[in-house]
Protein backbone atom coordinates (compact mmCIF):
# COMPACT_ATOMS: atom_id res chain seq x y z
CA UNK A 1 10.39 22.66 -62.24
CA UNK A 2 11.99 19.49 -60.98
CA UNK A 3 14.06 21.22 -57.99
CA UNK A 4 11.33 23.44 -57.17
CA UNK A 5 8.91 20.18 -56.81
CA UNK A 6 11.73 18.26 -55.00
CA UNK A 7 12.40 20.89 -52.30
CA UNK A 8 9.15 20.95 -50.26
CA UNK A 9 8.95 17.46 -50.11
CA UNK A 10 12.39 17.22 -48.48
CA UNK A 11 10.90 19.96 -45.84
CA UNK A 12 7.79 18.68 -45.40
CA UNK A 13 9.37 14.88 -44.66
CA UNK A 14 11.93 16.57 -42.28
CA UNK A 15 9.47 18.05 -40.11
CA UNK A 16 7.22 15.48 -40.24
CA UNK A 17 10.15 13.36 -38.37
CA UNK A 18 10.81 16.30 -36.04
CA UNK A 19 7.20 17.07 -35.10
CA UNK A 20 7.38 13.72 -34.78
CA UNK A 21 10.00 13.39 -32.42
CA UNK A 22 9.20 16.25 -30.52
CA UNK A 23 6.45 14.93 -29.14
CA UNK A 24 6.76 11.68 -26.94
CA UNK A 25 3.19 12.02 -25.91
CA UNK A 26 1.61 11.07 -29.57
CA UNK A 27 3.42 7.36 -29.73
CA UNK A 28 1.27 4.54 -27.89
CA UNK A 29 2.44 3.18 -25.08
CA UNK A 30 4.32 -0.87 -25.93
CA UNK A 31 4.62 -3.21 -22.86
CA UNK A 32 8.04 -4.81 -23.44
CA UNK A 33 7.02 -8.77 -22.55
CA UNK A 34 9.60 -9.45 -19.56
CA UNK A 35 11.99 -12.60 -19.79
CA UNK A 36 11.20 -15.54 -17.47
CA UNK A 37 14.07 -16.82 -15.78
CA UNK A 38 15.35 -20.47 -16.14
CA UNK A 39 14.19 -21.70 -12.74
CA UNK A 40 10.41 -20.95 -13.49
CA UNK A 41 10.54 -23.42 -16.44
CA UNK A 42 13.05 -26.09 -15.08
CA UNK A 43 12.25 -29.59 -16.16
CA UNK A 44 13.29 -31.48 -12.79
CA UNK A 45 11.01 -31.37 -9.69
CA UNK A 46 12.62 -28.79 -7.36
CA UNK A 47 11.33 -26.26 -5.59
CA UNK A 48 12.99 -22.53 -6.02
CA UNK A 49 12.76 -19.53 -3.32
CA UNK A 50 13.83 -15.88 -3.58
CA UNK A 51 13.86 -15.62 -7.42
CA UNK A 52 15.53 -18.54 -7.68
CA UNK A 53 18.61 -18.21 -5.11
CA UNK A 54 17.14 -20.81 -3.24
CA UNK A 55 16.56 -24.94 -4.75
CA UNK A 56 15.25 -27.60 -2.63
CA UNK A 57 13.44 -30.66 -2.95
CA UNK A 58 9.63 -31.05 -3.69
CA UNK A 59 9.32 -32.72 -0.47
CA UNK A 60 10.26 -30.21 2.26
CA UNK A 61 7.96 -31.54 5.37
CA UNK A 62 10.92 -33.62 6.74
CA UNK A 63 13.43 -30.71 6.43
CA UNK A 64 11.19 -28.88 8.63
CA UNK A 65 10.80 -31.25 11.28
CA UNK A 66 14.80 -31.56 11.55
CA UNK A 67 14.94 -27.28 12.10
CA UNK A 68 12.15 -28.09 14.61
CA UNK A 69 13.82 -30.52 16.60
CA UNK A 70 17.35 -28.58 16.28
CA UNK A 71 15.51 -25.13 17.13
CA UNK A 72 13.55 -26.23 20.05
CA UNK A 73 15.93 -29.17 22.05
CA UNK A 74 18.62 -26.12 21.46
CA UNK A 75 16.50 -22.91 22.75
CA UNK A 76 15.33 -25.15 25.57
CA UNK A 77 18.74 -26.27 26.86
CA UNK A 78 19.72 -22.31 26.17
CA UNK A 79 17.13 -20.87 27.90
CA UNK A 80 16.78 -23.62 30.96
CA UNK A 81 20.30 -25.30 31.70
CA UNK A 82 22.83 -22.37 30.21
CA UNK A 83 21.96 -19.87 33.39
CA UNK A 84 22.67 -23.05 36.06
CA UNK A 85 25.66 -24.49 34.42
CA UNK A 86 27.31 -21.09 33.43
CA UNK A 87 27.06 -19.82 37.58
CA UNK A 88 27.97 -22.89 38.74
CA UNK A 89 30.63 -23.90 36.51
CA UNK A 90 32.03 -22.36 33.95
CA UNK A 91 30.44 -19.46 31.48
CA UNK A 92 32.14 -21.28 28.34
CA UNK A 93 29.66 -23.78 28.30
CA UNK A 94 26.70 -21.71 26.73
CA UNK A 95 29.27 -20.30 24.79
CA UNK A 96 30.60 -23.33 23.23
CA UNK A 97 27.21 -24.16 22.84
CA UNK A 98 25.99 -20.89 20.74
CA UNK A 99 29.22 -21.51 18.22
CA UNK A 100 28.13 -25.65 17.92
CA UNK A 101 24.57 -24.32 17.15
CA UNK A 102 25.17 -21.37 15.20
CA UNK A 103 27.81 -24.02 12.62
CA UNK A 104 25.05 -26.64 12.34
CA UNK A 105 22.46 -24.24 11.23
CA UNK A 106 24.80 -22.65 8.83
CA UNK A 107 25.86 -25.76 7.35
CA UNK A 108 22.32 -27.28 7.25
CA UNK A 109 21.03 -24.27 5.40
CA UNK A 110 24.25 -24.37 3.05
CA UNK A 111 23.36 -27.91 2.31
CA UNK A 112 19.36 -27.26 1.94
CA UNK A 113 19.38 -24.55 -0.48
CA UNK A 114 21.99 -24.99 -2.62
CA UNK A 115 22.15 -26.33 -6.08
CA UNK A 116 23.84 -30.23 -5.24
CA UNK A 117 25.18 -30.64 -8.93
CA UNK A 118 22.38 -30.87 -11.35
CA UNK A 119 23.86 -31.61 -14.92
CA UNK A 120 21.84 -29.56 -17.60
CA UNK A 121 19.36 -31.89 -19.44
CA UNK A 122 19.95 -32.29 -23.44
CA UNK A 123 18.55 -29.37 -25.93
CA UNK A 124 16.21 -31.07 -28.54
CA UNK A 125 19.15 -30.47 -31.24
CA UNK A 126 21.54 -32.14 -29.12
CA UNK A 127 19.27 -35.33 -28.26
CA UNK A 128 18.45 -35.89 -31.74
CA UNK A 129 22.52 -35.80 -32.73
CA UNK A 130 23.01 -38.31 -29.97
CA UNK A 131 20.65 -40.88 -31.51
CA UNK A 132 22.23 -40.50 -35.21
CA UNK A 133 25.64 -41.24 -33.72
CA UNK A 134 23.79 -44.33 -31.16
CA UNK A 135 21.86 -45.34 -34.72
CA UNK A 136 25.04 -45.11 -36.58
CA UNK A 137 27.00 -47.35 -34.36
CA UNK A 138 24.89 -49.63 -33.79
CA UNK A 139 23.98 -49.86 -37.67
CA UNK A 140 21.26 -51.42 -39.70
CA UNK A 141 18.12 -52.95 -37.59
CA UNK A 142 16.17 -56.16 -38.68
CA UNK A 143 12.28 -56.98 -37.83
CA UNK A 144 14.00 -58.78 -34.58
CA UNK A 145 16.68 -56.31 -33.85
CA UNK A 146 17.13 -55.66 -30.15
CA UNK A 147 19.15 -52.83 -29.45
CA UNK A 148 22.21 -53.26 -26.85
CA UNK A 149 22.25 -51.08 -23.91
CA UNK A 150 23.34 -47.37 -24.28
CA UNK A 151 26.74 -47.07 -22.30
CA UNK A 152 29.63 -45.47 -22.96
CA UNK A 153 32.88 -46.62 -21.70
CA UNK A 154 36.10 -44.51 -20.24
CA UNK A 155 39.64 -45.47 -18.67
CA UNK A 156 39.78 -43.69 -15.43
CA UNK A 157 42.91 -44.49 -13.58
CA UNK A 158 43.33 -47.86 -15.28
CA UNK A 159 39.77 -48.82 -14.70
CA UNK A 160 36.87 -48.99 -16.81
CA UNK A 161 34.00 -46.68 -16.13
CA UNK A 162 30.23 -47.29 -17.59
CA UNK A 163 28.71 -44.10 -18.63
CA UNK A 164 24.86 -44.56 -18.58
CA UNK A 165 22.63 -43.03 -20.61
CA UNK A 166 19.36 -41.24 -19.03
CA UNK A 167 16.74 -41.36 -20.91
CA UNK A 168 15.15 -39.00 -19.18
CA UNK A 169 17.80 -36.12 -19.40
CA UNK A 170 18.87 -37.10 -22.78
CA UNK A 171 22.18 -37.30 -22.17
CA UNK A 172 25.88 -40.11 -21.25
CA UNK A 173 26.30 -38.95 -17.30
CA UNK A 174 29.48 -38.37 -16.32
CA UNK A 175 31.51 -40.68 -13.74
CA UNK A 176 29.58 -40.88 -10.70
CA UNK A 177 26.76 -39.17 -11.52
CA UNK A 178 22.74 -40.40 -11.02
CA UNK A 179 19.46 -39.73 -11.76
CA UNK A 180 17.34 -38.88 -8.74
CA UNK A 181 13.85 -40.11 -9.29
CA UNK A 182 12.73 -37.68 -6.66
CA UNK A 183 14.00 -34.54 -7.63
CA UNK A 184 14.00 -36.24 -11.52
CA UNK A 185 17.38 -34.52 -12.07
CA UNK A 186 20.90 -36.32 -12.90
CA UNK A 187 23.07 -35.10 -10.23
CA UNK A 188 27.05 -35.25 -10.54
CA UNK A 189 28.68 -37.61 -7.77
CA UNK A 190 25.40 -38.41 -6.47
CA UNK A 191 25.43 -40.21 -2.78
CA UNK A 192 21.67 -39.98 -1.94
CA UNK A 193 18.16 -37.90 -1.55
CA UNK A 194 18.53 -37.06 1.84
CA UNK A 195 14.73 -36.16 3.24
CA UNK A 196 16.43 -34.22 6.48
CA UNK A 197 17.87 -31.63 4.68
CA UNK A 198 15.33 -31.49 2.16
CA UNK A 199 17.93 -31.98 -0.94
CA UNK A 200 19.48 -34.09 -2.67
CA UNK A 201 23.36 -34.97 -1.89
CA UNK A 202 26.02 -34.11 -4.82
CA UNK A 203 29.48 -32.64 -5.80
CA UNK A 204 28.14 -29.11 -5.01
CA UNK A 205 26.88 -29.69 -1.11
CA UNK A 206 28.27 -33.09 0.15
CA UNK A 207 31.41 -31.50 2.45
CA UNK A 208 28.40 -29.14 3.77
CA UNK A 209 26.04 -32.14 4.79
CA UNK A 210 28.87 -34.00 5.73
CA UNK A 211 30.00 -31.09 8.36
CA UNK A 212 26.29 -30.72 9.00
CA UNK A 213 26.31 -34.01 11.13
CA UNK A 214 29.82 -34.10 12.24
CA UNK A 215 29.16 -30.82 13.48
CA UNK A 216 25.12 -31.95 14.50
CA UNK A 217 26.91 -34.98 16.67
CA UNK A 218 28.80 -32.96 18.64
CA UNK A 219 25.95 -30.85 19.69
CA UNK A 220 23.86 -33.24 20.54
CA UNK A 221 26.66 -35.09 22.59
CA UNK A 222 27.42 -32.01 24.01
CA UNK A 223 23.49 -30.71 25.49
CA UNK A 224 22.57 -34.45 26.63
CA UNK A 225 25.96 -34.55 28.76
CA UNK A 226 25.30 -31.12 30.07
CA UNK A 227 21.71 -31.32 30.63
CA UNK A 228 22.66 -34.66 32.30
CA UNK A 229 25.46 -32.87 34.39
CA UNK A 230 22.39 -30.09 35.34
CA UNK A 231 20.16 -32.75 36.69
CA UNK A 232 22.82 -34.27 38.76
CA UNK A 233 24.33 -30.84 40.36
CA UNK A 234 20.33 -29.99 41.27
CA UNK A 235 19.95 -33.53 42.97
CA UNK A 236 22.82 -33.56 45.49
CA UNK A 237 21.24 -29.75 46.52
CA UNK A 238 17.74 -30.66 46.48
CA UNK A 239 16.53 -34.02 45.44
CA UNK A 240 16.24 -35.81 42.05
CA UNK A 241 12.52 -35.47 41.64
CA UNK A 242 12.54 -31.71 42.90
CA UNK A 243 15.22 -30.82 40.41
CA UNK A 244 13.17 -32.42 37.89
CA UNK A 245 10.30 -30.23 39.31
CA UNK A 246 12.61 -26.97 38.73
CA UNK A 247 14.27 -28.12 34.98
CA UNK A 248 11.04 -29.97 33.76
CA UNK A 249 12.24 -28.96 29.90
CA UNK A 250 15.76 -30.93 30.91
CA UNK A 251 13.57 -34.13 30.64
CA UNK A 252 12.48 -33.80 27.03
CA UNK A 253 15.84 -32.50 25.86
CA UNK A 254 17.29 -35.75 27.35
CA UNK A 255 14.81 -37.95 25.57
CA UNK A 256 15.33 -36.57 22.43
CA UNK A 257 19.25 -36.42 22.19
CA UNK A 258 19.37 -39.63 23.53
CA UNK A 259 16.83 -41.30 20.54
CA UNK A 260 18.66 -38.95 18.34
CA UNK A 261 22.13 -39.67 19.26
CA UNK A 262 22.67 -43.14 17.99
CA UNK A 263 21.78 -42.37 14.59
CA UNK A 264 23.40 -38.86 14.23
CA UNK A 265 26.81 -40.40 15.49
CA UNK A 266 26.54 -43.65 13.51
CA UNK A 267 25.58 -41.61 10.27
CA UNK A 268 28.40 -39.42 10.73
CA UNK A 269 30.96 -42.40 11.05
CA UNK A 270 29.05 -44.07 8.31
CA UNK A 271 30.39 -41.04 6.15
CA UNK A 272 33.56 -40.56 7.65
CA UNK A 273 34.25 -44.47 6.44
CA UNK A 274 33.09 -43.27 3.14
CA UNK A 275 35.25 -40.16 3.05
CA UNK A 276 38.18 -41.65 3.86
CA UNK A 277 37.68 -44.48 0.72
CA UNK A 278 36.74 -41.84 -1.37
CA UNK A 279 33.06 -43.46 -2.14
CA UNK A 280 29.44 -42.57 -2.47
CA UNK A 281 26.62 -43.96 -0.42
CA UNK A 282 25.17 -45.04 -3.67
CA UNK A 283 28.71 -46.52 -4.76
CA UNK A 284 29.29 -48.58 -1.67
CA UNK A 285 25.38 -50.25 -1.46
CA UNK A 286 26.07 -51.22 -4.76
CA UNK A 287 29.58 -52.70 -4.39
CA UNK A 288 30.37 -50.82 -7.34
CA UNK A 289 34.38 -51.24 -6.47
CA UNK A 290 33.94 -54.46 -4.81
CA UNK A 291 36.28 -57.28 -4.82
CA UNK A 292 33.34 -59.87 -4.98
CA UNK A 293 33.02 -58.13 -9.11
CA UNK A 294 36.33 -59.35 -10.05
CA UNK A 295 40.42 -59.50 -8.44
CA UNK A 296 41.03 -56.27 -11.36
CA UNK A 297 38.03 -54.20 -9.40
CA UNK A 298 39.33 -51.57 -7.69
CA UNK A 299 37.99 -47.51 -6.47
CA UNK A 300 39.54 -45.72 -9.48
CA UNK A 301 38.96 -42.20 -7.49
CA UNK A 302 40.67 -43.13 -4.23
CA UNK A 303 44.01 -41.53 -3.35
CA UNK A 304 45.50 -44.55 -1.48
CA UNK A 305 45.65 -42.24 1.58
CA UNK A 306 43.20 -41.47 4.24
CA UNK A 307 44.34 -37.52 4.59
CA UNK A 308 44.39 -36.79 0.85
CA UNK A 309 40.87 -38.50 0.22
CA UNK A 310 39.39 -36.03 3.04
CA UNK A 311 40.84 -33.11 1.76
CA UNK A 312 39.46 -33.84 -1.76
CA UNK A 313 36.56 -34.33 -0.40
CA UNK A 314 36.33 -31.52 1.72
CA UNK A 315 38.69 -28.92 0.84
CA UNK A 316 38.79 -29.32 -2.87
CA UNK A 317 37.58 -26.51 -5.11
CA UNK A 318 33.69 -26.02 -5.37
CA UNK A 319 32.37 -26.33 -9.01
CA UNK A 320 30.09 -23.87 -10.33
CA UNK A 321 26.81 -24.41 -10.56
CA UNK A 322 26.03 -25.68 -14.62
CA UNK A 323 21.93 -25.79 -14.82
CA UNK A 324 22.59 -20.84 -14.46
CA UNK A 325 18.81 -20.82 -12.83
CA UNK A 326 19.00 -17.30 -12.71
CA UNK A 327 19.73 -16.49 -15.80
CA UNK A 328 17.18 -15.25 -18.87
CA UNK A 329 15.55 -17.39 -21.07
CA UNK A 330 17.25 -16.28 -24.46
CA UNK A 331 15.08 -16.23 -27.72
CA UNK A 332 15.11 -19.23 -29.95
CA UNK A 333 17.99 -18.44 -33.02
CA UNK A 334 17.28 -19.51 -36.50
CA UNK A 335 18.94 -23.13 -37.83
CA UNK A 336 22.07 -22.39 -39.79
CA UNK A 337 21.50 -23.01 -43.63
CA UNK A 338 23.07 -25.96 -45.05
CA UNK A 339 26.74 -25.76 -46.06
CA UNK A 340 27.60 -26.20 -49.69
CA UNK A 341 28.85 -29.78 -49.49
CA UNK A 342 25.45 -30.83 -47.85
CA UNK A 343 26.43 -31.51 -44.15
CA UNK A 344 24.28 -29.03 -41.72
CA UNK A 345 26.66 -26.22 -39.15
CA UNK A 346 25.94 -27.33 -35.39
CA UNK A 347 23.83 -24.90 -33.69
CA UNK A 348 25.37 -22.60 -31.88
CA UNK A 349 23.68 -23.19 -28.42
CA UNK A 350 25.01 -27.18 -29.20
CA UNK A 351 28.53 -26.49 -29.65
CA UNK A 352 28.50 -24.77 -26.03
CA UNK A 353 26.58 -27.45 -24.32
CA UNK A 354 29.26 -30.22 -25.66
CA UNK A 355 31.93 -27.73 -25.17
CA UNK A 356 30.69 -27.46 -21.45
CA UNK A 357 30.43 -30.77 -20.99
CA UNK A 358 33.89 -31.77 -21.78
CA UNK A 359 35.11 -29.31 -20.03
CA UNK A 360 33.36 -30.25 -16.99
CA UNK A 361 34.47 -34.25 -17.80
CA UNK A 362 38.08 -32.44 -18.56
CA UNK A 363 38.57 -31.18 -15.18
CA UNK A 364 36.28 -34.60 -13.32
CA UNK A 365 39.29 -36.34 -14.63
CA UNK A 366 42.01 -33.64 -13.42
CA UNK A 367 40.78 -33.49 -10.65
CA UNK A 368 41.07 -37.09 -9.95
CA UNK A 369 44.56 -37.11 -11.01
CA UNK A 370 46.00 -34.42 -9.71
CA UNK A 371 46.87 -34.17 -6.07
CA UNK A 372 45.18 -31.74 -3.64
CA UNK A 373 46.98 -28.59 -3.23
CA UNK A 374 49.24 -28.13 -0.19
CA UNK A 375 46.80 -25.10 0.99
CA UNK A 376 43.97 -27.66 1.61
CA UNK A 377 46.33 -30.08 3.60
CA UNK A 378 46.71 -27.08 5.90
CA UNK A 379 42.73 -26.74 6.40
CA UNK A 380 42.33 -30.44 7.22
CA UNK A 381 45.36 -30.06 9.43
CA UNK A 382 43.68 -26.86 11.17
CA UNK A 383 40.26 -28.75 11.43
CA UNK A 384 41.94 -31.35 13.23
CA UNK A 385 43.40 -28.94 15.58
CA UNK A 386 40.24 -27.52 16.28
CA UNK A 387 38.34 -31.22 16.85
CA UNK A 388 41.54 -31.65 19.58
CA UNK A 389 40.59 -28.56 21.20
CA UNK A 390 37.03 -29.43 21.27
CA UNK A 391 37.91 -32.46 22.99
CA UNK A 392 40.13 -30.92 25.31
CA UNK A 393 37.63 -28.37 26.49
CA UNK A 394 34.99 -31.59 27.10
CA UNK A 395 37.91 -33.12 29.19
CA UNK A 396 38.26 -30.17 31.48
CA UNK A 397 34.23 -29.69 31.85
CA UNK A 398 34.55 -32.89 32.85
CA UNK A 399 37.25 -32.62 35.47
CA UNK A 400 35.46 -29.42 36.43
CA UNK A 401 32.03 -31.78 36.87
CA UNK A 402 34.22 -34.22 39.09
CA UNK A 403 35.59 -31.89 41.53
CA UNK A 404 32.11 -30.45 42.26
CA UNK A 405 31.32 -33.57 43.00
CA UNK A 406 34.04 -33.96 45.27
């Protein structure tokens, strides 16, 4: 009686589940709920593109206007002076020309779109363990208890760095680093918010906006003498104002490098200065290593040599981007339970985010210590050789320009 009772039940539950089974048709259809990405719920005021490949600035209207003004003053010297100058003198000039253009674009874009060093903003768990340990050292409070400032201190090369505390971000910034009320983001080695390239200025994109108006100078030095060059050659054939008649686009491209010039050039050996001192724009307007602060105040970052500061500063090794704005949104994990002798487990998420931030202070400080390697010596050294030829080719159009003349 019991096994013969037994048995059909064991059937009758087996091809339940393979009826069951068999038939994909009979089970309702479940939309799986898709994971947003981190850039559709970042905190700071950025703007993303191309599922999130792409971060600039809330404020983009200026960044346009410089793409306008490099776009058009380029195509028209292209399109109106190139033909002339390459039949008359030389057909290097438009080439030249396309390589100056096509490097300031690249660079601008480089510097416009890329993440300039954002430092990940404090998890809820980690912001509250922060104030126990600012609460704890700064012990009991009284009815008129005013608490000190929150700063951290930190021997970097023999000096003593401040590390401020954002209370926006919720966390100590590392050396260097700022809070950009703009973009509302701490950015690491902050220099500026720069409202031409639409961005703000970091560790991350610096050596590209720097080459950005190196490389923006020359071009703009390079179509005003040209265009200039063009005017003249058309005035001993057929007059001034009848060359100005036949290259009317000549006159706006000389009006606008020459109002453009001055700043362009004076920016670029603004940074160049700064470069070479190993400083920020925001370091040197506040005399942060000044002597005026005291005989002991000194740049704690600074090589001692011109050559080794630039290639830190522009051949050193790109950090990776920390704030992952493509990645998924992961799903909240349960608090630990409390350990046996009453202290509570970190979260796990916590003990990354501290181990990632040492580890990016770890390697701030080695790489302030530690010499460039000899590999990025020999790409300054190249760059240089390539300025000198630059120069050299601008010497010969000009000899070139003289004996027409002649």
């Amino acid at each position: 009686m019991h096994l013969g009772v037994e048995e059909p039940i064991r059937e009758c539950q087996y091809n339940q589940i393979c009826t069951h089974n068999s038939s994909p048709m009979d089970t309702p259809h479940i939309k799986k709920k898709k994971n947003k990405r981190k850039w559709q719920v970042f905190p700071g005021r950025n703007r993303f593109y191309c599922n999130g490949r792409i971060m600039m600035a809330k404020q983009t209207g200026v960044f346009y206007l410089t793409m306008v003004l490099i776009l058009v003053t380029s195509g028209l010297f292209f399109a109106f002076d190139c033909p002339f100058l390459a039949s008359n003198l030389t057909p290097a000039i438009p080439a030249i020309g396309g390589v100056l253009f096509v490097f300031v674009m690249g660079m601008l874009l480089r510097a416009s779109f890329s993440d300039p060093g954002v430092l990940p903003r404090a998890t809820p768990e980690e912001a509250a363990d922060i104030e126990r340990q600012i609460d704890a050292n700064n012990g009991p409070s009284g009815p008129g208890y005013r608490p000190p400032p929150r700063t951290r201190e930190v021997l970097i090369n023999g000096q003593t760095v401040k590390l401020k505390y954002c209370f926006t971000c919720k966390i100590f910034r590392p050396p260097r680093a700022s809070h950009c009320s703009l973009c509302d983001n701490c950015v690491d080695r902050f220099d500026h918010h720069c409202p031409w390239v639409g961005n703000c200025v970091g560790r991350r994109n610096y050596r590209f906006f720097y080459l950005f108006i190196l490389s923006l100078s020359f071009l703009t030095i390079f179509i005003f003498a040209f265009v200039i060059t063009h005017v003249i050659l058309r005035s001993n054939r057929t007059g001034f104002l009848s060359a100005l008649k036949d290259s009317p686009a000549s006159v706006l491209e000389v009006v606008v490098c020459f109002f453009s010039v001055w700043s362009i050039v004076g920016l670029s050996g603004f940074h160049t200065y700064l470069i070479s001192s190993n400083q920020t724009t925001n370091e040197d307007i506040k005399g942060s290593w000044s002597s005026k602060r005291g005989k002991g105040n000194y740049n704690p970052y600074s090589y001692g040599n011109f050559i080794t500061n630039c290639c830190a500063a522009l051949c050193g090794p790109l950090p990776p981007s920390l704030i992952d704005r493509r990645g998924f949104i992961q799903p909240d994990t349960p608090q630990p339970a409390t350990q046996t002798n009453g202290t509570s487990a970190c979260p796990p998420n916590q003990v990354q985010s501290h181990m990632v931030v040492c580890l990016h202070l770890t390697n701030q400080t080695r790489l302030f210590l530690s010499p460039p390697p000899q590999k990025f010596l020999f790409c300054y050294w190249l760059s240089l050789k390539i300025q000198f030829v630059f120069i050299c080719i601008a010497l010969l159009q000009c000899r070139l320009f003289q004996s027409s003349l002649t």
